[in-house]
PDB file of N, CA and C in Angstrom:
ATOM      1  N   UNK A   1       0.851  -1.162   0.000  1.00  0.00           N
ATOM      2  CA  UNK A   1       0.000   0.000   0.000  1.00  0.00           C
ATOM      3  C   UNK A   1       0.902   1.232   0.000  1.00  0.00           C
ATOM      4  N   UNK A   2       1.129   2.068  -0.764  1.00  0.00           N
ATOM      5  CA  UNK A   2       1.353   3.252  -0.953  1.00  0.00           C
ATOM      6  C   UNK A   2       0.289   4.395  -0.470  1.00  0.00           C
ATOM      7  N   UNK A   3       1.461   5.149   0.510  1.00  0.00           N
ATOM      8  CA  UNK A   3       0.738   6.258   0.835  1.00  0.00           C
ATOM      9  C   UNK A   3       1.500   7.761   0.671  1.00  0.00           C
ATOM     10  N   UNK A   4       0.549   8.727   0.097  1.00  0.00           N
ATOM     11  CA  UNK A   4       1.519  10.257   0.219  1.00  0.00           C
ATOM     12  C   UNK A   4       0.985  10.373   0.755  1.00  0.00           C
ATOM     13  N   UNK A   5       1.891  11.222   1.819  1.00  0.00           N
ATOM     14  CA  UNK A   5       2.076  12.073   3.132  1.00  0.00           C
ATOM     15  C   UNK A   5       2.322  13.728   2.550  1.00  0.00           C
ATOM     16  N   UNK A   6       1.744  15.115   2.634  1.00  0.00           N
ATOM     17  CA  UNK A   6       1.502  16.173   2.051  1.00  0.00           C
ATOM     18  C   UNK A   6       1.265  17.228   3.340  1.00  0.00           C
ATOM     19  N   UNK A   7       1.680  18.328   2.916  1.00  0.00           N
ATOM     20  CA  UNK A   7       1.402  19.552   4.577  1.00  0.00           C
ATOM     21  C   UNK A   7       1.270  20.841   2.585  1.00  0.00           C
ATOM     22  N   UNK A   8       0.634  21.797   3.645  1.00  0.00           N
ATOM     23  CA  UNK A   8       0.922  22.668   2.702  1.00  0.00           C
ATOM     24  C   UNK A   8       1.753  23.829   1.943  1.00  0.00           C
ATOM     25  N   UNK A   9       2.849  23.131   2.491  1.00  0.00           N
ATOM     26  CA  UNK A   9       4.235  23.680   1.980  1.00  0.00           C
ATOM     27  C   UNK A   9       5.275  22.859   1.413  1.00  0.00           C
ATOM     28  N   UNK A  10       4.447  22.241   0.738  1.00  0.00           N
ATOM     29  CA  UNK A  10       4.841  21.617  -1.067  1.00  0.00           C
ATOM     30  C   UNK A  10       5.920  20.000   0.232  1.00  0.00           C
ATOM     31  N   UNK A  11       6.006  20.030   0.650  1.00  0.00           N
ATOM     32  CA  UNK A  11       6.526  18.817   1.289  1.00  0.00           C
ATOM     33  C   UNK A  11       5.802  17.532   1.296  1.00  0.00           C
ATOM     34  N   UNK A  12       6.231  17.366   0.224  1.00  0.00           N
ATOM     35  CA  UNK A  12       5.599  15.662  -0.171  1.00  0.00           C
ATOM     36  C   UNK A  12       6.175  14.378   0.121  1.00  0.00           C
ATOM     37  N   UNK A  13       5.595  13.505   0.331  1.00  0.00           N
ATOM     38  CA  UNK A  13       6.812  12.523   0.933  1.00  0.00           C
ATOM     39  C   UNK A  13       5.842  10.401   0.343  1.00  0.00           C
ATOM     40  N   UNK A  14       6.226  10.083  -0.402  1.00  0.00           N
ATOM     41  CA  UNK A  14       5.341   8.691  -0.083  1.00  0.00           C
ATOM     42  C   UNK A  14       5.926   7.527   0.852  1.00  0.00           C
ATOM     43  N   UNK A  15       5.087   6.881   1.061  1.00  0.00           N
ATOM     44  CA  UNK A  15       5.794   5.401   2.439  1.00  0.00           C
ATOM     45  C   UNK A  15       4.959   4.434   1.680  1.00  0.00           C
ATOM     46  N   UNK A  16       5.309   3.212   2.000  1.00  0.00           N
ATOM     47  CA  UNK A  16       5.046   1.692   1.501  1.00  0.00           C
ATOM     48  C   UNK A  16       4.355   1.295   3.036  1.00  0.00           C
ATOM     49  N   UNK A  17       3.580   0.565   2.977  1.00  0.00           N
ATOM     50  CA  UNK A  17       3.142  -0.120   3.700  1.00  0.00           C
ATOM     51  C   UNK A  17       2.586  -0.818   3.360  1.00  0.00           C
ATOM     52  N   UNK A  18       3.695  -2.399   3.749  1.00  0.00           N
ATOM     53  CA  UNK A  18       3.231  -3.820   3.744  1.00  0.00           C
ATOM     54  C   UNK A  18       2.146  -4.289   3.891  1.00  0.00           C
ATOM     55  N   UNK A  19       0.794  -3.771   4.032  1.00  0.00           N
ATOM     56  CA  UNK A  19      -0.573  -4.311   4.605  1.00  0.00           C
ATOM     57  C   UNK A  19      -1.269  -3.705   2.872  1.00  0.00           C
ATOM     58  N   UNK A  20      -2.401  -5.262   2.949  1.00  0.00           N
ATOM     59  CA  UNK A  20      -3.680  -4.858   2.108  1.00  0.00           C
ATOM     60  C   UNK A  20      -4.633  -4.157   2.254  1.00  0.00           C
ATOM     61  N   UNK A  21      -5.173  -3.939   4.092  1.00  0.00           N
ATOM     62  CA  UNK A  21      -6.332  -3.289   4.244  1.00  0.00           C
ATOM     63  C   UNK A  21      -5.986  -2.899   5.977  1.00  0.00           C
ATOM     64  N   UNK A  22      -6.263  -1.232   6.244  1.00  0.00           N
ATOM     65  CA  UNK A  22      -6.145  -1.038   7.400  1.00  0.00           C
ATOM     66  C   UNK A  22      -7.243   0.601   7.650  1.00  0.00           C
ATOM     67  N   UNK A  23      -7.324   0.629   8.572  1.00  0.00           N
ATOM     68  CA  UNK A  23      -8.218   1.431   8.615  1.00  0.00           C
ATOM     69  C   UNK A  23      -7.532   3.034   8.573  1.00  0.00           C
ATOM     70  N   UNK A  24      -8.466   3.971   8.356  1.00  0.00           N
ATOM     71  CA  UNK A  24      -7.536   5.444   8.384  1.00  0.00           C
ATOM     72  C   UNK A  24      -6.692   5.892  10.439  1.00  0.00           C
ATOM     73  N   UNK A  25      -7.738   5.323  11.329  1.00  0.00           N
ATOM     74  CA  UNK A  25      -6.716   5.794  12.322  1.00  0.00           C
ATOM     75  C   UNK A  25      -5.559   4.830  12.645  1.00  0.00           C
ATOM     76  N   UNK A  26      -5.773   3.365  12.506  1.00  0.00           N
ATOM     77  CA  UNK A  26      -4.540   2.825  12.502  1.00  0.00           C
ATOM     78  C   UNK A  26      -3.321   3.359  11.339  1.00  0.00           C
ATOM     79  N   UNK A  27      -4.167   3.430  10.548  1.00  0.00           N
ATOM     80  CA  UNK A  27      -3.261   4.168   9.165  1.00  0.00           C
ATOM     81  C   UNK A  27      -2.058   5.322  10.013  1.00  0.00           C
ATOM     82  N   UNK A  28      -2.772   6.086  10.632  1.00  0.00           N
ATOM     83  CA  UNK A  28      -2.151   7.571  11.135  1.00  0.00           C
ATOM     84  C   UNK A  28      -1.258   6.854  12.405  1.00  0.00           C
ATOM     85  N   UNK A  29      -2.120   6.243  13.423  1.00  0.00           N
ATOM     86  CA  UNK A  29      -1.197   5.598  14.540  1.00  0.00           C
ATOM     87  C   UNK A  29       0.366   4.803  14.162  1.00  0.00           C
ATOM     88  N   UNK A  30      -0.082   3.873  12.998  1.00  0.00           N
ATOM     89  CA  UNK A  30       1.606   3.844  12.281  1.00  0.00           C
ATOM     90  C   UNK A  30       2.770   4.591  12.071  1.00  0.00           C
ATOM     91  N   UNK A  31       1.428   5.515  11.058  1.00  0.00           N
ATOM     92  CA  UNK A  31       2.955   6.640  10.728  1.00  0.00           C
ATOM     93  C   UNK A  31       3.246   7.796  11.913  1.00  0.00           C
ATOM     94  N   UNK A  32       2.861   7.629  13.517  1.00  0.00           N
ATOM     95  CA  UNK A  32       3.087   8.611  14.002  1.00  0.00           C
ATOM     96  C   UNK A  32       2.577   9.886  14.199  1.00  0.00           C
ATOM     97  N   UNK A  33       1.427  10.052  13.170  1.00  0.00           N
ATOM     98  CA  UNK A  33       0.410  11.322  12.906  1.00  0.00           C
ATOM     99  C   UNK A  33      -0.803  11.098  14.069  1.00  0.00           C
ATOM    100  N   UNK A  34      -1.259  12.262  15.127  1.00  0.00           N
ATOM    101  CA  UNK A  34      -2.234  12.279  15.568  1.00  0.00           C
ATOM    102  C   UNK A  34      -3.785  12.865  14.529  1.00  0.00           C
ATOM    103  N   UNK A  35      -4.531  11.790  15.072  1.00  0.00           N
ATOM    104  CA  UNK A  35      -5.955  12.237  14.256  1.00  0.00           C
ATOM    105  C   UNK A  35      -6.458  13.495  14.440  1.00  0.00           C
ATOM    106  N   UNK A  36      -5.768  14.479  14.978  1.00  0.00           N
ATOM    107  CA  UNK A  36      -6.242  16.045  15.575  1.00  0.00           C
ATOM    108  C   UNK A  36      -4.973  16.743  14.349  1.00  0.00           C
ATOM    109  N   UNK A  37      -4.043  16.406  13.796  1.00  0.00           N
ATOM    110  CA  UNK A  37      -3.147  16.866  12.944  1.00  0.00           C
ATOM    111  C   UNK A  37      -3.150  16.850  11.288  1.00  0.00           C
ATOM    112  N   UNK A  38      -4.468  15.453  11.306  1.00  0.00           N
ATOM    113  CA  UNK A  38      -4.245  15.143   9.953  1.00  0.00           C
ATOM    114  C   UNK A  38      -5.587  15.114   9.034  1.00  0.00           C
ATOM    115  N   UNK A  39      -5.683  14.631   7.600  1.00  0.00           N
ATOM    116  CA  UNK A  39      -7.269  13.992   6.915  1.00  0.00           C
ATOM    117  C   UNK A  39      -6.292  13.435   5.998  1.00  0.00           C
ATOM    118  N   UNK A  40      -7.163  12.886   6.307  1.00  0.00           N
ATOM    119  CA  UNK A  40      -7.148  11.225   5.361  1.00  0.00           C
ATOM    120  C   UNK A  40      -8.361  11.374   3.903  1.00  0.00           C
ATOM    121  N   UNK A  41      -7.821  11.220   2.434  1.00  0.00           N
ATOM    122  CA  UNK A  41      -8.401  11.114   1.109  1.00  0.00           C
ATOM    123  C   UNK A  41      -8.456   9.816   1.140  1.00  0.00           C
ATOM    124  N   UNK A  42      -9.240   9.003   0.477  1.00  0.00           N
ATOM    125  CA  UNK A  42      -9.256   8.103  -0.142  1.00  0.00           C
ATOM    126  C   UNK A  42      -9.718   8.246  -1.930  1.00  0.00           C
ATOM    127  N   UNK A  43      -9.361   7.907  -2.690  1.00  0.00           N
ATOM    128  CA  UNK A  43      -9.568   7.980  -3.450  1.00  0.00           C
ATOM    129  C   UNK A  43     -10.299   9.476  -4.367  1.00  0.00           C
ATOM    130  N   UNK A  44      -9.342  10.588  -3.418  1.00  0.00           N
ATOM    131  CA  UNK A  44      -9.868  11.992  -3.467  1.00  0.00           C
ATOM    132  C   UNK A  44     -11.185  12.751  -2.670  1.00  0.00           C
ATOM    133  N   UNK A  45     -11.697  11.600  -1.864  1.00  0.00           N
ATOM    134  CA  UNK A  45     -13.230  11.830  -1.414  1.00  0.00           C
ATOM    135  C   UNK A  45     -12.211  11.360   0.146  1.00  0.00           C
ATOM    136  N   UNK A  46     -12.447  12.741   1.136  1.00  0.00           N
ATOM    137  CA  UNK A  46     -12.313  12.642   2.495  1.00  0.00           C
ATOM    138  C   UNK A  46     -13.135  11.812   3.627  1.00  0.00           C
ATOM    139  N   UNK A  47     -12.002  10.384   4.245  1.00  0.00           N
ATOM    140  CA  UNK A  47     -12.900   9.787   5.110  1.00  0.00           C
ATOM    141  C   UNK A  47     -12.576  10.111   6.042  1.00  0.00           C
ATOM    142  N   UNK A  48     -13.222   9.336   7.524  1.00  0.00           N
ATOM    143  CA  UNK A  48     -13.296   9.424   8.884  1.00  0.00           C
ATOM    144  C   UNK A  48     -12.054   8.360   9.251  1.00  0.00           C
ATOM    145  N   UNK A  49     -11.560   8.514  10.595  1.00  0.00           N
ATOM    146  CA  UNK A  49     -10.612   7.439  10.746  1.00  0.00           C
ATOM    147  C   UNK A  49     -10.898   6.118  10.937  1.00  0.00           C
ATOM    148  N   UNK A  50     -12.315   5.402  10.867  1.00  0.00           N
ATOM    149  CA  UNK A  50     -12.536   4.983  10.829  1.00  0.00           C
ATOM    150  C   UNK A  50     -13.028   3.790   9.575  1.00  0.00           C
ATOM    151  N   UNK A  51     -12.827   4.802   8.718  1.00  0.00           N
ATOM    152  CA  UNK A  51     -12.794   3.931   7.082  1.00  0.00           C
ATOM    153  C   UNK A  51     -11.591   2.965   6.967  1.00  0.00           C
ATOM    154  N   UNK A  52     -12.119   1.874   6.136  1.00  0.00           N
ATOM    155  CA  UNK A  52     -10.992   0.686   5.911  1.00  0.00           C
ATOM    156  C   UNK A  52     -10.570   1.628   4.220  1.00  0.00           C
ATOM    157  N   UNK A  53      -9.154   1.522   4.412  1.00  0.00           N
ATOM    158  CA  UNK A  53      -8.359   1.601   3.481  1.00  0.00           C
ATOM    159  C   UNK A  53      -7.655   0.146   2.813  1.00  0.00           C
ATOM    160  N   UNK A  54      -7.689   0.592   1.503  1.00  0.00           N
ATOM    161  CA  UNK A  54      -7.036  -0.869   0.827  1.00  0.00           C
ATOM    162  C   UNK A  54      -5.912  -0.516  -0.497  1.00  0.00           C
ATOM    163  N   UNK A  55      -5.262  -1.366  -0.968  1.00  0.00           N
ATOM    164  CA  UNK A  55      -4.331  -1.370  -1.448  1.00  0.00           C
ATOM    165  C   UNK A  55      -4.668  -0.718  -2.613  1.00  0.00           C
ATOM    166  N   UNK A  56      -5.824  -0.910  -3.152  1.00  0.00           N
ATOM    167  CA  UNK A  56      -6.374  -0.569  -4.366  1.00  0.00           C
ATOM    168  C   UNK A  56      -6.363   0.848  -4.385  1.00  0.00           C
ATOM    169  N   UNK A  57      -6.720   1.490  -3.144  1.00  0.00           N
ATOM    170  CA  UNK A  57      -7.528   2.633  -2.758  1.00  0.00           C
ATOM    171  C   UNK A  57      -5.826   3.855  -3.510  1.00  0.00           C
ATOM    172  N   UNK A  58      -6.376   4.958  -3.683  1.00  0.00           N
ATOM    173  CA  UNK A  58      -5.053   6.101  -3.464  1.00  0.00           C
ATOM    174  C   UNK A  58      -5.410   6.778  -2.521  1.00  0.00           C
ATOM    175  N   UNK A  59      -4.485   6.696  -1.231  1.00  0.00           N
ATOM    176  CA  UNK A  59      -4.660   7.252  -0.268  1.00  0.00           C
ATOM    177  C   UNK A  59      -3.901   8.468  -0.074  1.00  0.00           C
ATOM    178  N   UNK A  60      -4.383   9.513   0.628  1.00  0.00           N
ATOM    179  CA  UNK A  60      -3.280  10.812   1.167  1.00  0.00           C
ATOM    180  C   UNK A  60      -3.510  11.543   2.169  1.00  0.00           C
ATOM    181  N   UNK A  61      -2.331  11.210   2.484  1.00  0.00           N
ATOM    182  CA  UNK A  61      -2.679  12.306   4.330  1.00  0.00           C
ATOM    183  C   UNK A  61      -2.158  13.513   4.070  1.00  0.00           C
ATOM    184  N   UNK A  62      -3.096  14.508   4.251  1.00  0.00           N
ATOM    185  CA  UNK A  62      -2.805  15.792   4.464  1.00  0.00           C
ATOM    186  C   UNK A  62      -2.612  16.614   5.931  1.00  0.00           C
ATOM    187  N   UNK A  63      -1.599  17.016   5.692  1.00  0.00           N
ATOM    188  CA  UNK A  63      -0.943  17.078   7.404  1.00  0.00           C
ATOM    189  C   UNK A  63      -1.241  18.500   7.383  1.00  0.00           C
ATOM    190  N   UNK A  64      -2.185  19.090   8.436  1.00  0.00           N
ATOM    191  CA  UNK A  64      -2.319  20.269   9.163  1.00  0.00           C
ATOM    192  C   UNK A  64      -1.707  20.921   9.609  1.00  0.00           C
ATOM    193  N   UNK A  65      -1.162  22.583   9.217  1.00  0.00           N
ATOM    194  CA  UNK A  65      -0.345  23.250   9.722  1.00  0.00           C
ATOM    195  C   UNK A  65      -1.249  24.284  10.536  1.00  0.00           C
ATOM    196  N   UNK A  66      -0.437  24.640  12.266  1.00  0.00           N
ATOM    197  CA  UNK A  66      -0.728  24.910  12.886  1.00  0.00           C
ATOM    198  C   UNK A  66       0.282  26.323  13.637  1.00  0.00           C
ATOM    199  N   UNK A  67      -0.546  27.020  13.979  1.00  0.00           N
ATOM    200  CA  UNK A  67       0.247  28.182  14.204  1.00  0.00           C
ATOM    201  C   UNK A  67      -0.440  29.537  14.762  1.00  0.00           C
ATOM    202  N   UNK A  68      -0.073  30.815  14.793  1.00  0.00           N
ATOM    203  CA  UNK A  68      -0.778  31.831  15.144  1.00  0.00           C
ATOM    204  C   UNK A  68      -0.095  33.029  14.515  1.00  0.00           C
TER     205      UNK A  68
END
């Protein structure tokens, strides 16, 4: 499973992950991302962390920038 990892300052990054099907918050708990930091695309249409992701799927985490 291929995943890009994205913030909005052009920092793109993809990771492999060995699994066929995992859900979006285990997805984030892997890579270290809290579910208060991130969204999860599937296939361009935004799920909950609770959606099963699959190999098939194009997934992308868009990482939240935070600041004042």
């Amino acid at each position: 499973m291929i995943i890009q990892i994205t913030d909005a300052m052009g920092d793109d990054e993809e990771k492999e992950i060995n699994l066929e099907k995992i859900t979006g918050g285990e997805l984030l708990k892997k890579l270290g991302i809290s579910v208060f930091e991130a969204t999860i695309t599937k296939n361009g249409e935004i799920v909950t962390e609770s959606e099963v992701l699959t190999s098939k799927d194009k997934i992308k985490v868009l990482k939240m920038i935070h600041g004042g």
